[in-house]
C-alpha atoms as a PDB file:
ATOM      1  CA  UNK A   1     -52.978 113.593 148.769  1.00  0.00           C
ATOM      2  CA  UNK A   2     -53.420 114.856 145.160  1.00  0.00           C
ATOM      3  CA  UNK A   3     -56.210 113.044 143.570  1.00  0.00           C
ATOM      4  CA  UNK A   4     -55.112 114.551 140.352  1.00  0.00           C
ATOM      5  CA  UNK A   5     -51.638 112.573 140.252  1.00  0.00           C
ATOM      6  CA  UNK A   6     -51.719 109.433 138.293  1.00  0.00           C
ATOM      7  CA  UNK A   7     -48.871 107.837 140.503  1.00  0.00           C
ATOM      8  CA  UNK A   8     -52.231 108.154 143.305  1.00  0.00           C
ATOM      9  CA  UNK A   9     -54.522 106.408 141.007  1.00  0.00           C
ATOM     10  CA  UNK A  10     -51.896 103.779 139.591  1.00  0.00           C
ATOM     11  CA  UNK A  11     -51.962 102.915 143.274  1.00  0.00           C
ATOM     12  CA  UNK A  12     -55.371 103.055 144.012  1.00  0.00           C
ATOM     13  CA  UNK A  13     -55.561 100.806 141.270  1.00  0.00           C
ATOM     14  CA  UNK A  14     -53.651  98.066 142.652  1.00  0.00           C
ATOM     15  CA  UNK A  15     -55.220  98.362 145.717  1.00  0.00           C
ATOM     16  CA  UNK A  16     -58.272  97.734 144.363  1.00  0.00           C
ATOM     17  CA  UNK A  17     -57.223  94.738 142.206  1.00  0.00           C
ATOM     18  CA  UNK A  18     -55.569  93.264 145.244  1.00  0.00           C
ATOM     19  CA  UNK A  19     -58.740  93.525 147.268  1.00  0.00           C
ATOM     20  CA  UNK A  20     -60.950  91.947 144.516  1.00  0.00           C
ATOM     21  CA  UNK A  21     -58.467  89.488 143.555  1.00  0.00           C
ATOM     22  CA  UNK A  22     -56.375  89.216 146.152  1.00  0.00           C
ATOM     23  CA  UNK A  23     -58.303  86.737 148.495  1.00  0.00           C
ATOM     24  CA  UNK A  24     -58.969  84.463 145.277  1.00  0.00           C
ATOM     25  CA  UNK A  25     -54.774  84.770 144.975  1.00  0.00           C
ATOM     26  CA  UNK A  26     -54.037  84.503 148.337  1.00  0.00           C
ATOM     27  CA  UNK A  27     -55.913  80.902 147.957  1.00  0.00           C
ATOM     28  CA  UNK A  28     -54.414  79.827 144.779  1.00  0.00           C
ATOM     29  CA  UNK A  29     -51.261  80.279 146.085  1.00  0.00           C
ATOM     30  CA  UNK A  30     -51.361  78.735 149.263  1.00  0.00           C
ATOM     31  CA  UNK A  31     -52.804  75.884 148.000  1.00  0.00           C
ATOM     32  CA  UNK A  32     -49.791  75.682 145.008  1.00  0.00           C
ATOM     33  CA  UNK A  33     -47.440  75.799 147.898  1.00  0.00           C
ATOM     34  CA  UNK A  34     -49.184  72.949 150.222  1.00  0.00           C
ATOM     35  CA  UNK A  35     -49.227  71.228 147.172  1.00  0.00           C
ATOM     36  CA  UNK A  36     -45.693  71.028 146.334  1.00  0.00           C
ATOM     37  CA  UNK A  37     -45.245  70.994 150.378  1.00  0.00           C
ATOM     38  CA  UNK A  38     -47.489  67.336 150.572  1.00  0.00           C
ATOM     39  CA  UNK A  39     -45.389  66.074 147.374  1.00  0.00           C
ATOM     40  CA  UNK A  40     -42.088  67.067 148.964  1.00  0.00           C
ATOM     41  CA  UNK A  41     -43.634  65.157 151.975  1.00  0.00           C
ATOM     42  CA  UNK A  42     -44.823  62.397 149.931  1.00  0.00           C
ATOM     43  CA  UNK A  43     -41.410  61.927 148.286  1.00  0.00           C
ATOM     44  CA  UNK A  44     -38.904  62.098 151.526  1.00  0.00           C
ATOM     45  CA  UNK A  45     -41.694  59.336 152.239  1.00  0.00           C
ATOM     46  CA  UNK A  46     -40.927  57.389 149.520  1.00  0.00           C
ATOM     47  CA  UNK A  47     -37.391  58.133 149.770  1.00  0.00           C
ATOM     48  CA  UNK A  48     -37.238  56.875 153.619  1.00  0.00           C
ATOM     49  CA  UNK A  49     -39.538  53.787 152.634  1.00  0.00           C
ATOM     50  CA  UNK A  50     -36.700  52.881 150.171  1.00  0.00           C
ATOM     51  CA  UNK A  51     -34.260  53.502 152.072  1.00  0.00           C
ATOM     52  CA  UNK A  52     -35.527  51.239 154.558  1.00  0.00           C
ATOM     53  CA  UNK A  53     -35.878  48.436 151.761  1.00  0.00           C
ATOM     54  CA  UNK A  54     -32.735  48.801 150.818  1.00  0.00           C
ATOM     55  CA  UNK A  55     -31.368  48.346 154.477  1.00  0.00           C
ATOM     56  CA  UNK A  56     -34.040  45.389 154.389  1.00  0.00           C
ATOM     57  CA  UNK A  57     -32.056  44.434 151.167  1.00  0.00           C
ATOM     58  CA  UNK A  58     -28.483  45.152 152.301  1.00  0.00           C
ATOM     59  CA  UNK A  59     -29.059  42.273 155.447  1.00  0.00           C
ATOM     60  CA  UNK A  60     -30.821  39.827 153.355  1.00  0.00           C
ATOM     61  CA  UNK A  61     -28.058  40.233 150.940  1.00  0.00           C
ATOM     62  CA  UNK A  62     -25.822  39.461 153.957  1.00  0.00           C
ATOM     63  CA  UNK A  63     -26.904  36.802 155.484  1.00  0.00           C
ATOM     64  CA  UNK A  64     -27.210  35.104 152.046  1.00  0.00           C
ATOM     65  CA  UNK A  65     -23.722  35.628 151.910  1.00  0.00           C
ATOM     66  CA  UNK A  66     -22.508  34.321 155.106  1.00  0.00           C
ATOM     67  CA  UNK A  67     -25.071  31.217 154.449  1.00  0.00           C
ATOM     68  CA  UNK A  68     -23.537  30.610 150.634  1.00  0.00           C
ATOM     69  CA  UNK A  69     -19.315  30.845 152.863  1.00  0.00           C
ATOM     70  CA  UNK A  70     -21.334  28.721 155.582  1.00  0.00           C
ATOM     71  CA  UNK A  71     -22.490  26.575 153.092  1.00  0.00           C
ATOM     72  CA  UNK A  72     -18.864  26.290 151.098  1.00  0.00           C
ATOM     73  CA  UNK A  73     -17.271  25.935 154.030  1.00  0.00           C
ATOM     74  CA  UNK A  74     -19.857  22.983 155.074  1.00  0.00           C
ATOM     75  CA  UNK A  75     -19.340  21.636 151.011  1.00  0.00           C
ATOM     76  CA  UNK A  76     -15.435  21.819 151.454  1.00  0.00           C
ATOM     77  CA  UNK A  77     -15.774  19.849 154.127  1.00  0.00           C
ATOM     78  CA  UNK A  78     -17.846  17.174 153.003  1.00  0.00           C
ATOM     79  CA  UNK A  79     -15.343  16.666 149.960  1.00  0.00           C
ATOM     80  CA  UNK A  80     -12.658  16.862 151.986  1.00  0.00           C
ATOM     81  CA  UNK A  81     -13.999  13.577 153.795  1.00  0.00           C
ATOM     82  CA  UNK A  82     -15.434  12.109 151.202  1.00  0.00           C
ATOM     83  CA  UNK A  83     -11.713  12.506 149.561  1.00  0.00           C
ATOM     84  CA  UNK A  84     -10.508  10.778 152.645  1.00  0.00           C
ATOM     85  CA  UNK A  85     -13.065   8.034 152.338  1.00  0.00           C
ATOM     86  CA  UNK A  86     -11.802   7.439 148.902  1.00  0.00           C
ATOM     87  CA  UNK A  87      -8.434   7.097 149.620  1.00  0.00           C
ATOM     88  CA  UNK A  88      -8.559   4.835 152.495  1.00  0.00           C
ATOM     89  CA  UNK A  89     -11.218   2.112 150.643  1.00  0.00           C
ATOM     90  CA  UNK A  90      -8.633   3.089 147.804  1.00  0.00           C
ATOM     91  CA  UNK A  91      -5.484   1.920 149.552  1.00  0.00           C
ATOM     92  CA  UNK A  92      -7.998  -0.936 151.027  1.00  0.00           C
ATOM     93  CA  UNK A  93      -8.343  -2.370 147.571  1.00  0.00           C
ATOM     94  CA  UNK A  94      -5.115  -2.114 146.481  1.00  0.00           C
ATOM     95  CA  UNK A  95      -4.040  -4.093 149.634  1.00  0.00           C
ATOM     96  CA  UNK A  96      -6.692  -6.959 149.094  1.00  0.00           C
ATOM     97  CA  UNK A  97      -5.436  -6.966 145.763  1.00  0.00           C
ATOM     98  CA  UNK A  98      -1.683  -7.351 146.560  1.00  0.00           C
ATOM     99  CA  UNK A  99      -2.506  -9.841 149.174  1.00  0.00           C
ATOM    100  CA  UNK A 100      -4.975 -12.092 146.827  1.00  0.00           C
ATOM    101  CA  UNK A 101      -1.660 -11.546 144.114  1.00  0.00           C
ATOM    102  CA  UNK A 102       0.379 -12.831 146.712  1.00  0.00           C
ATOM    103  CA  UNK A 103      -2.046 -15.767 147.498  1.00  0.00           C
ATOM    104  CA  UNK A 104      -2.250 -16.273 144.079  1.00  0.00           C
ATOM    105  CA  UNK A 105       1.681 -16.217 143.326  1.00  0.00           C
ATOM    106  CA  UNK A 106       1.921 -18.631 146.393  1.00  0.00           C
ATOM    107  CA  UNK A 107      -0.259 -20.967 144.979  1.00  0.00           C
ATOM    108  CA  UNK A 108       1.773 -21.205 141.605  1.00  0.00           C
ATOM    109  CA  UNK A 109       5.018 -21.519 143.804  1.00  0.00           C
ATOM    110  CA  UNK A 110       3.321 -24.108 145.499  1.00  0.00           C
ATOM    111  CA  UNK A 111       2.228 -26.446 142.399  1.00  0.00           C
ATOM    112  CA  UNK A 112       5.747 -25.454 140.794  1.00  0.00           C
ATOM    113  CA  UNK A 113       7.201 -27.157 143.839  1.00  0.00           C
ATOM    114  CA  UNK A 114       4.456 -29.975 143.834  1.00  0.00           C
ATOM    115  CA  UNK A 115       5.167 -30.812 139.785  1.00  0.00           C
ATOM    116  CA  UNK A 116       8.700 -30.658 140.185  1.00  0.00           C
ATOM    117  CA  UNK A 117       8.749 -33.050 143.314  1.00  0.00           C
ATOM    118  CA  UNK A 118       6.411 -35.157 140.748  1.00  0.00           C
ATOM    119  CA  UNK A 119       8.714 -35.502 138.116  1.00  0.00           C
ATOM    120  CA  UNK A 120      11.521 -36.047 140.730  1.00  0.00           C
ATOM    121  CA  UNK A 121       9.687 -39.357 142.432  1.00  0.00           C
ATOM    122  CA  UNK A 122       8.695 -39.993 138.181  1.00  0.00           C
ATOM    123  CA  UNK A 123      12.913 -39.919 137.564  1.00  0.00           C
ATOM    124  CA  UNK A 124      13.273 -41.940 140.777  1.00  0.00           C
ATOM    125  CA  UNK A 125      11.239 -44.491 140.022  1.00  0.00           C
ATOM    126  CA  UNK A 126      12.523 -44.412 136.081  1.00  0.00           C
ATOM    127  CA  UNK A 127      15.854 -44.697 137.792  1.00  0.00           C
ATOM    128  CA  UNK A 128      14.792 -47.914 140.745  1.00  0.00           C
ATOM    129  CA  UNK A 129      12.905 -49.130 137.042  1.00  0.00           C
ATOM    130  CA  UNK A 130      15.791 -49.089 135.159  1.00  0.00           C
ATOM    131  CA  UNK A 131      18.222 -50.762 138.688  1.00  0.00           C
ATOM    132  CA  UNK A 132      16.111 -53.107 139.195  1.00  0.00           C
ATOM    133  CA  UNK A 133      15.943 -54.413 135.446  1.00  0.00           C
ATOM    134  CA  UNK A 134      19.858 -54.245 135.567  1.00  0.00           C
ATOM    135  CA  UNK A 135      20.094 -56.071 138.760  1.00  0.00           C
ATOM    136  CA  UNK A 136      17.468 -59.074 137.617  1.00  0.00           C
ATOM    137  CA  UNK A 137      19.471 -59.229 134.060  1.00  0.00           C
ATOM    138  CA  UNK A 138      22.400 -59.972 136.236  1.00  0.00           C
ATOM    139  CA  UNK A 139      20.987 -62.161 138.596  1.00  0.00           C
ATOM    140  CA  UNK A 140      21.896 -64.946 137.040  1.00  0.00           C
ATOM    141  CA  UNK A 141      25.216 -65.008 138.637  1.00  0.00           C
ATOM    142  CA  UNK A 142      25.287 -65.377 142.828  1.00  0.00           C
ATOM    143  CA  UNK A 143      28.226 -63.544 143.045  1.00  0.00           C
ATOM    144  CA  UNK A 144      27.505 -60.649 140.970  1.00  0.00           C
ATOM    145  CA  UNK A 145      23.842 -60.305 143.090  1.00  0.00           C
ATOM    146  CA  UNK A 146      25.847 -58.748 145.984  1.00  0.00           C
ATOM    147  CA  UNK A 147      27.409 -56.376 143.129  1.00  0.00           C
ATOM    148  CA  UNK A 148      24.269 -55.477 141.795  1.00  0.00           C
ATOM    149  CA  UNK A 149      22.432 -54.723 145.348  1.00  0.00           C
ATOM    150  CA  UNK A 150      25.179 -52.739 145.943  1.00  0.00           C
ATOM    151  CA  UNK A 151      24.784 -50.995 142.421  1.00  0.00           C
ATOM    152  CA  UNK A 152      21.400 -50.192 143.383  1.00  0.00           C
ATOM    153  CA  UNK A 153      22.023 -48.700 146.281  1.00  0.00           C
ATOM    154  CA  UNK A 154      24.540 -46.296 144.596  1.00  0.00           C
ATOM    155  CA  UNK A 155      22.016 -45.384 141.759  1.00  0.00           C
ATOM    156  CA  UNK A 156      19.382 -44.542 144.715  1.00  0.00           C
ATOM    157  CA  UNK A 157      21.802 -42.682 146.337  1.00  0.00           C
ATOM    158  CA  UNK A 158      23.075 -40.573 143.563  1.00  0.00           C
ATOM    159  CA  UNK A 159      19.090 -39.738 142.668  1.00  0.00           C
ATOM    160  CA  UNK A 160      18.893 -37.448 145.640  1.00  0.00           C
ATOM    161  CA  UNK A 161      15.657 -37.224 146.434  1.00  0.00           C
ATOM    162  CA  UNK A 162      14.694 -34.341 148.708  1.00  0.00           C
ATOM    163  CA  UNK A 163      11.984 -35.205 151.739  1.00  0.00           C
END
């Protein structure tokens, strides 16, 4: 060992500066490193807390969506019977209304018939009016009553008067 070489007291130097200051580094940088070490930590925390959110997130997300098809389905349904419903009370009015237009068409058939048979027994009766005035204008001869009966008879026959 030369004591006389600088390379000897370059090192004994260092040597000296890392005993002084080395403890004092030593502790600065260990606690530097458990400090980023604890916010690694802290952050792969986070990061799994999130993670599990997100899984939380992903199943709500989920089940929303199998209650909104649940619920479409349950919607699509309901319309689809309410759709029926319509169309059967539909079809049920439009058969109550064809049978009260029937009733209704009946009835004016029906007093059709009834003032035609009127003025029928009204032409009748002009007719027996009219026979009976011919048959008392010739009444005045016996012979000619038979004639006239007979006369009658034919005009009430020709009338045609349905029962």
């Amino acid at each position: 060992m030369n004591f006389n070489d600088a390379s000897f007291w370059v090192f004994a130097g260092f040597f000296i500066l890392f005993v002084l200051i080395g403890k004092n580094l030593w502790h600065i940088i260990t606690s530097a490193l458990d400090k980023r070490s604890s916010q690694i930590t802290s952050k792969i925390e986070e990061a799994a807390r999130m993670r599990e959110e997100a899984l939380t997130l992903l199943n709500a997300c989920k089940r929303q969506q199998i209650e909104a098809s649940e619920k479409a389905k349950s919607i699509l349904s309901h319309a689809e019977k309410e759709a029926e419903r319509l169309r059967e009370e539909s079809l049920r009015e439009t058969q109550e209304f064809i049978e009260i237009e029937e009733r209704l068409f009946q009835e004016r058939l029906r007093q059709a018939e009834d003032r035609a048979l009127e003025e029928i027994r009204e032409k009748a009766i002009l007719v027996a009016g009219d026979a009976v005035r011919e048959i008392l204008s010739h009444k005045n001869s016996i012979g000619r009553q038979n004639d006239n009966v007979s006369l009658f008879i034919e005009k009430l026959e020709n009338l045609k008067i349905p029962s």
